[in-house]
C-alpha atoms as a PDB file:
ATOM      1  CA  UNK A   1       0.000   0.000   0.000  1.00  0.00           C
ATOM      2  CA  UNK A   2       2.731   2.739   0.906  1.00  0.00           C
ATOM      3  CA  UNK A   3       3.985   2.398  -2.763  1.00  0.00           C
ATOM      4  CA  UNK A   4       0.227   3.394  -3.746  1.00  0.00           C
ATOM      5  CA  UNK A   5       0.474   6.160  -0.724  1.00  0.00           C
ATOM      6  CA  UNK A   6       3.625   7.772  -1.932  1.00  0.00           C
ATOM      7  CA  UNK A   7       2.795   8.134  -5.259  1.00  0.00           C
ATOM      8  CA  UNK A   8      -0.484   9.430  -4.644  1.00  0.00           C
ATOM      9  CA  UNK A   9       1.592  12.250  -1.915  1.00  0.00           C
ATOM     10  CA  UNK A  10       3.683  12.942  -4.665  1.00  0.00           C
ATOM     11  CA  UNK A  11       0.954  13.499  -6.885  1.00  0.00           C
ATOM     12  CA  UNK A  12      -1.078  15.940  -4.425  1.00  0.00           C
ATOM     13  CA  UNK A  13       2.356  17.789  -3.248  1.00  0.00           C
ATOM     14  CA  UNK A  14       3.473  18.501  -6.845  1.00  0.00           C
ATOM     15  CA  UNK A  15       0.170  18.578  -8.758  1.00  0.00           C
ATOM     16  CA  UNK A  16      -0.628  21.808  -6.199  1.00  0.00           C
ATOM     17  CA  UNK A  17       2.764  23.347  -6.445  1.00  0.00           C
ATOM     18  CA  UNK A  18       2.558  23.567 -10.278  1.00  0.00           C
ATOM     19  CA  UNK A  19      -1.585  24.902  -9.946  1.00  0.00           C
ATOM     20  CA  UNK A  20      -1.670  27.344  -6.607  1.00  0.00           C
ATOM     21  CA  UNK A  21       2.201  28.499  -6.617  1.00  0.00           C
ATOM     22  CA  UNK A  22       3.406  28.122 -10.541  1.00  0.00           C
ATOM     23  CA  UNK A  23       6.494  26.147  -9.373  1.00  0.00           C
ATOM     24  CA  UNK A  24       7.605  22.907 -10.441  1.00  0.00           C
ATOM     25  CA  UNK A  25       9.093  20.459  -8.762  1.00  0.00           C
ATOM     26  CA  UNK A  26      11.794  18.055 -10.011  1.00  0.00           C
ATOM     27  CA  UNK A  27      11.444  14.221  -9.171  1.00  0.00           C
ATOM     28  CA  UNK A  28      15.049  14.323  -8.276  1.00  0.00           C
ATOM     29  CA  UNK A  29      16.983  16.695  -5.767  1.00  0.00           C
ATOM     30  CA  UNK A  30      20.273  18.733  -6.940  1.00  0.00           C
ATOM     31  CA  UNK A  31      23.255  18.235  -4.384  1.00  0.00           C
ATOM     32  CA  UNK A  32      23.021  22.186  -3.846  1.00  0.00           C
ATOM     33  CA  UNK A  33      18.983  21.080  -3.047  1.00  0.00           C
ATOM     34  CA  UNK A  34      19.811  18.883  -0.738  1.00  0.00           C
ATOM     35  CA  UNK A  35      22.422  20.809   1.105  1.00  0.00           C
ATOM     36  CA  UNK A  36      19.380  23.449   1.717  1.00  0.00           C
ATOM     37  CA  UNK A  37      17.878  23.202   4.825  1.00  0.00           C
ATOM     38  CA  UNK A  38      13.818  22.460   5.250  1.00  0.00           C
ATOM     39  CA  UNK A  39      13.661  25.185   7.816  1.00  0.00           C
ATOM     40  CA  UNK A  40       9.642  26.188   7.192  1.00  0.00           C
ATOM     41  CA  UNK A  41       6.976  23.735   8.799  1.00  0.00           C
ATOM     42  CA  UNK A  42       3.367  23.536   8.157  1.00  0.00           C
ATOM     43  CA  UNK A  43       1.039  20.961   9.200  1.00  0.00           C
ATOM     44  CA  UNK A  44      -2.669  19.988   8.575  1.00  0.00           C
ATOM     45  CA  UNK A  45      -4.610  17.323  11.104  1.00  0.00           C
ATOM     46  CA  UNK A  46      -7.244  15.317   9.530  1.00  0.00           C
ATOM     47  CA  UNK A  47     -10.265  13.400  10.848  1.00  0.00           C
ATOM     48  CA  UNK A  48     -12.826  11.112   9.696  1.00  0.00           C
ATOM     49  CA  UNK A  49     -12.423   7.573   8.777  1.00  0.00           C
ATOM     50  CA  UNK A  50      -8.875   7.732   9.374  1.00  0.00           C
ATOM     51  CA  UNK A  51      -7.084  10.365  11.741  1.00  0.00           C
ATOM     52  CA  UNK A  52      -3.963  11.675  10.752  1.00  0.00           C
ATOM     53  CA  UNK A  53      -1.775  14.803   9.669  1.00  0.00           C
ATOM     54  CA  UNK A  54      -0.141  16.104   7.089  1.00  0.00           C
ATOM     55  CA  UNK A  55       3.205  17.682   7.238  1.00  0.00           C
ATOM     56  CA  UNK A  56       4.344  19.647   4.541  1.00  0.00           C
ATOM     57  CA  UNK A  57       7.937  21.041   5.126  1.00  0.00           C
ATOM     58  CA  UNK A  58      10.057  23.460   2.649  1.00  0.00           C
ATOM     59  CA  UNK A  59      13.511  25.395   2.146  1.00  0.00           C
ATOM     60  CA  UNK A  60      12.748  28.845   3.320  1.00  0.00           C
ATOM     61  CA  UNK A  61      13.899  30.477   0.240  1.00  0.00           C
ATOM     62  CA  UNK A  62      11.228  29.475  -1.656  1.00  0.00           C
ATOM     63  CA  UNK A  63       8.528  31.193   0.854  1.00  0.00           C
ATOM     64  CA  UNK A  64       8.630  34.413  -1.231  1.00  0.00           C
ATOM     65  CA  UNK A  65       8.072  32.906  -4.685  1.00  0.00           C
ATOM     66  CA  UNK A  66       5.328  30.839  -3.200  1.00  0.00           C
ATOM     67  CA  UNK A  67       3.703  33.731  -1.850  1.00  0.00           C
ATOM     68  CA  UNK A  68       3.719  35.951  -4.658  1.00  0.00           C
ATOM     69  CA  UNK A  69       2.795  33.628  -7.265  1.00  0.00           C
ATOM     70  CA  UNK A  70      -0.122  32.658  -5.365  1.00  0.00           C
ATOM     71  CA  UNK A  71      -1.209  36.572  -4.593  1.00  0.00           C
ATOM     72  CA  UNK A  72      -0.052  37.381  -8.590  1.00  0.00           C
ATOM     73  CA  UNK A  73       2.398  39.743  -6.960  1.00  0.00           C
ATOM     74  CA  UNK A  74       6.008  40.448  -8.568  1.00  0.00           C
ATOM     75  CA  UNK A  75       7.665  39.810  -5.097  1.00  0.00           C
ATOM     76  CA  UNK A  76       5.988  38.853  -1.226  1.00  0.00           C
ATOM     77  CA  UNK A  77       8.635  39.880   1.185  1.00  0.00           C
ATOM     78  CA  UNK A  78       5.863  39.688   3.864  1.00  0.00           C
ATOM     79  CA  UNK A  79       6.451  37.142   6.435  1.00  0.00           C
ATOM     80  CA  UNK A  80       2.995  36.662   7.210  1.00  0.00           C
ATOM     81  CA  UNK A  81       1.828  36.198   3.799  1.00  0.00           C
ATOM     82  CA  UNK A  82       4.547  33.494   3.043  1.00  0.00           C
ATOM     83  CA  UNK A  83       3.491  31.457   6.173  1.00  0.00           C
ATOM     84  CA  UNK A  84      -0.386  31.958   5.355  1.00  0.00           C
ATOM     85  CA  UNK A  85       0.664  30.811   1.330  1.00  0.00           C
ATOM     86  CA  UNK A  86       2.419  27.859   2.681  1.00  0.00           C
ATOM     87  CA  UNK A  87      -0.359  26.829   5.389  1.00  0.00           C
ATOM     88  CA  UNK A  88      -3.064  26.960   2.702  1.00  0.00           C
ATOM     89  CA  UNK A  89      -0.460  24.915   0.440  1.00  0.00           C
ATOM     90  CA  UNK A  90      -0.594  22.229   3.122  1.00  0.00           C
ATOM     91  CA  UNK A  91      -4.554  22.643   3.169  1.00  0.00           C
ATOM     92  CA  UNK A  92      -4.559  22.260  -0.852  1.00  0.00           C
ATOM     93  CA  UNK A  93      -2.469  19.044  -0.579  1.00  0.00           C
ATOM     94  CA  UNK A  94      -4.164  17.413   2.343  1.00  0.00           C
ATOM     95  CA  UNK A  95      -7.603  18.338   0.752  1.00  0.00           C
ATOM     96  CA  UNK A  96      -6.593  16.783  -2.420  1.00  0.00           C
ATOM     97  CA  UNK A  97      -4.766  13.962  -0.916  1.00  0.00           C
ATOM     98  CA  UNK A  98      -7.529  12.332   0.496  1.00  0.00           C
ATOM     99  CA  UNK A  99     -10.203  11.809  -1.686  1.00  0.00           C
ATOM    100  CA  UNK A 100      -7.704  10.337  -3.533  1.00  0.00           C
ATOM    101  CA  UNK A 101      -6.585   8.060  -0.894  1.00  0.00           C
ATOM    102  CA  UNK A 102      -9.738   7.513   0.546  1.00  0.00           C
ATOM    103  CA  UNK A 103     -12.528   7.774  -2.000  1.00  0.00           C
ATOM    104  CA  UNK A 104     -14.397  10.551  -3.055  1.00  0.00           C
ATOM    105  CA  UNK A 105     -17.705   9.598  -0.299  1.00  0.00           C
ATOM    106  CA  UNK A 106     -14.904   9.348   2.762  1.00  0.00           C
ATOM    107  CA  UNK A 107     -15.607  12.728   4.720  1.00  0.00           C
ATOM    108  CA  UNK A 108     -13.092  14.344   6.593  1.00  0.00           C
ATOM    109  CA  UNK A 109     -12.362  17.559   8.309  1.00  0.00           C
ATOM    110  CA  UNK A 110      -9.167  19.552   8.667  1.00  0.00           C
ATOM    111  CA  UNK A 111      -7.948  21.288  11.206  1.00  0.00           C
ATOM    112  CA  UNK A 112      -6.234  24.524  10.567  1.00  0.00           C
ATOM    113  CA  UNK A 113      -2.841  24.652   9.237  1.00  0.00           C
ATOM    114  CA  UNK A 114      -0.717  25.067  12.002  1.00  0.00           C
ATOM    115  CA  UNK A 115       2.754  26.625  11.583  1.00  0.00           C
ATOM    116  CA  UNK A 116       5.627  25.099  13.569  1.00  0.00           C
ATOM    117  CA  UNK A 117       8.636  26.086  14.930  1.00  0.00           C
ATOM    118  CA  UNK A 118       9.414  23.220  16.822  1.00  0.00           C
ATOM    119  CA  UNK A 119      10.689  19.597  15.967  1.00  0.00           C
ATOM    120  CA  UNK A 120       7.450  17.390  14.267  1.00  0.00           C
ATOM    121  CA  UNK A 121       8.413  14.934  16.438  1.00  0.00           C
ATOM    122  CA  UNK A 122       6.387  11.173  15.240  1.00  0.00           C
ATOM    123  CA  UNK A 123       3.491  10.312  18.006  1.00  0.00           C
ATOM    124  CA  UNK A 124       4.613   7.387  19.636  1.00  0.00           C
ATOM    125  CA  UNK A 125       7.057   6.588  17.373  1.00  0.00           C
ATOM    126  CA  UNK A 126       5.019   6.167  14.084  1.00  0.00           C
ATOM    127  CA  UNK A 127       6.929   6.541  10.842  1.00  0.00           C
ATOM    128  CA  UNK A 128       5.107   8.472   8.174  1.00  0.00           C
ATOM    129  CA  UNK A 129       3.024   6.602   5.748  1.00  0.00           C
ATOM    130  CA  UNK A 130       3.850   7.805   2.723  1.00  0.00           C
ATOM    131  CA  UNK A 131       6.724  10.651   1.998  1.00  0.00           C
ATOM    132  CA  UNK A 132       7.655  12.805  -0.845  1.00  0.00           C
ATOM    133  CA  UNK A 133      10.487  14.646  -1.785  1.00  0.00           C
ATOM    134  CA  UNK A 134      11.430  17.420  -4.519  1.00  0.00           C
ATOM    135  CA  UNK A 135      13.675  19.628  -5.363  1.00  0.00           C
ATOM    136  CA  UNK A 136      12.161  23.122  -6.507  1.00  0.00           C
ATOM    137  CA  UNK A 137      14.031  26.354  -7.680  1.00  0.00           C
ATOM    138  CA  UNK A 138      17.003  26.600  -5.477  1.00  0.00           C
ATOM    139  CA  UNK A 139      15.266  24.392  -2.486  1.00  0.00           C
ATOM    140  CA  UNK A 140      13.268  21.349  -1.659  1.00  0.00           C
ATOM    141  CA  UNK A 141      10.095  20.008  -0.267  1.00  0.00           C
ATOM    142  CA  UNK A 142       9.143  17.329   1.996  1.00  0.00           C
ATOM    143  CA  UNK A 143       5.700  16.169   2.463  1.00  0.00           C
ATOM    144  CA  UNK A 144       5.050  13.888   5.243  1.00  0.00           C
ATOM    145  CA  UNK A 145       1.450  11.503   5.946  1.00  0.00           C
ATOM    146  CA  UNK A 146       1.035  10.379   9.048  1.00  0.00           C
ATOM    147  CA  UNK A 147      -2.215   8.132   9.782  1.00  0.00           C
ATOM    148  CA  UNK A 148      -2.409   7.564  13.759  1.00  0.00           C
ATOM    149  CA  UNK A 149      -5.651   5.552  13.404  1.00  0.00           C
ATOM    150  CA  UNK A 150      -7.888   4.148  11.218  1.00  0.00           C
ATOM    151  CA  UNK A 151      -4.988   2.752   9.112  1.00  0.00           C
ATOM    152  CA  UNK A 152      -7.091  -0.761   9.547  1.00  0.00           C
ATOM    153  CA  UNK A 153     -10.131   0.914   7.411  1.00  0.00           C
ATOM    154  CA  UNK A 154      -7.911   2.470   4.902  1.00  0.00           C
ATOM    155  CA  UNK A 155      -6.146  -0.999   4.087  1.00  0.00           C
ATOM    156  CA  UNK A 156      -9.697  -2.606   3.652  1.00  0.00           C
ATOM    157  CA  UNK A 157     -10.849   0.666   0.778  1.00  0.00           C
ATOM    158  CA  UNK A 158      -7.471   0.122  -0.076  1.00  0.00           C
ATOM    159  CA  UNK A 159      -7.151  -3.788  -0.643  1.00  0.00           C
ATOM    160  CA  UNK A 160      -6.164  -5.447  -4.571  1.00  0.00           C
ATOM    161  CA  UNK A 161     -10.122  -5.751  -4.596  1.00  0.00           C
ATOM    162  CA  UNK A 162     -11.071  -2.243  -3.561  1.00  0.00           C
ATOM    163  CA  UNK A 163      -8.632  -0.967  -6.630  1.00  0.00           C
ATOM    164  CA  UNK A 164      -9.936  -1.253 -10.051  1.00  0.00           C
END
């Protein structure tokens, strides 16, 4: 199933880069991408069928691009607007994520994006369900599903029988 998960992450993450923020990511990271740190945190928590979170984390320098090509602007040096562009990023992704995941009659509901400043630190020591990872402009993006219950119902939608 994660093989199914990640691609369908990867789909979501880059799918709403190219659409909301007019950046596109490459399936591969650049040495200088990697060296970048991911030093701006977002996160969305879902509920429904499954409960889980999202966690969509990026190279600072792309904040300002993301910003401004989402608000049609030539340049957002606004802190506030970058961290609002990249928490309704993380809404985007989650909210197309999960239909996808899911099925379009699963109903769930998001909590607000968060930003964080601390360590996303696992619950319990869960590992992330499904991960992504690009490299875009002169940074990268991680995005991160975590599923802390309900896993059980998503393997049965999710089954060789489920997928046609």
């Amino acid at each position: 199933m994660s093989n199914i998960t990640d691609q369908l992450l990867r789909q979501a993450t880059a799918s709403t880069f190219e659409e909301l923020a007019f950046l596109f990511p490459e399936d591969e990271c650049s040495e200088s991408q990697l060296a970048v740190p991911l030093d701006a945190t977002v996160t969305v928590d879902f509920h429904g069928p499954m409960r889980g979170r999202l966690v969509l984390r990026v190279s600072s320098c792309l904040l300002p691009a993301i910003a401004a090509n989402m608000l049609g602007e030539t340049e957002s040096q606004k802190v506030p607007l970058q961290r609002d562009a990249l928490g309704e990023m993380t809404n985007v992704v989650c909210g197309n994520l999960l239909p996808a995941l899911a099925g379009a009659d699963a109903v769930f509901r998001l909590d607000a994006p968060q930003w964080r400043t601390d360590a996303i630190d696992a619950r319990d020591g869960d590992s992330p369900l499904a991960t992504a990872v690009f490299g875009v402009e002169a940074g990268r993006v991680d995005a991160q599903l975590f599923v802390f219950s309900g896993l059980e119902w998503l393997e049965t939608v999710r089954s060789p029988h489920a997928i046609a």
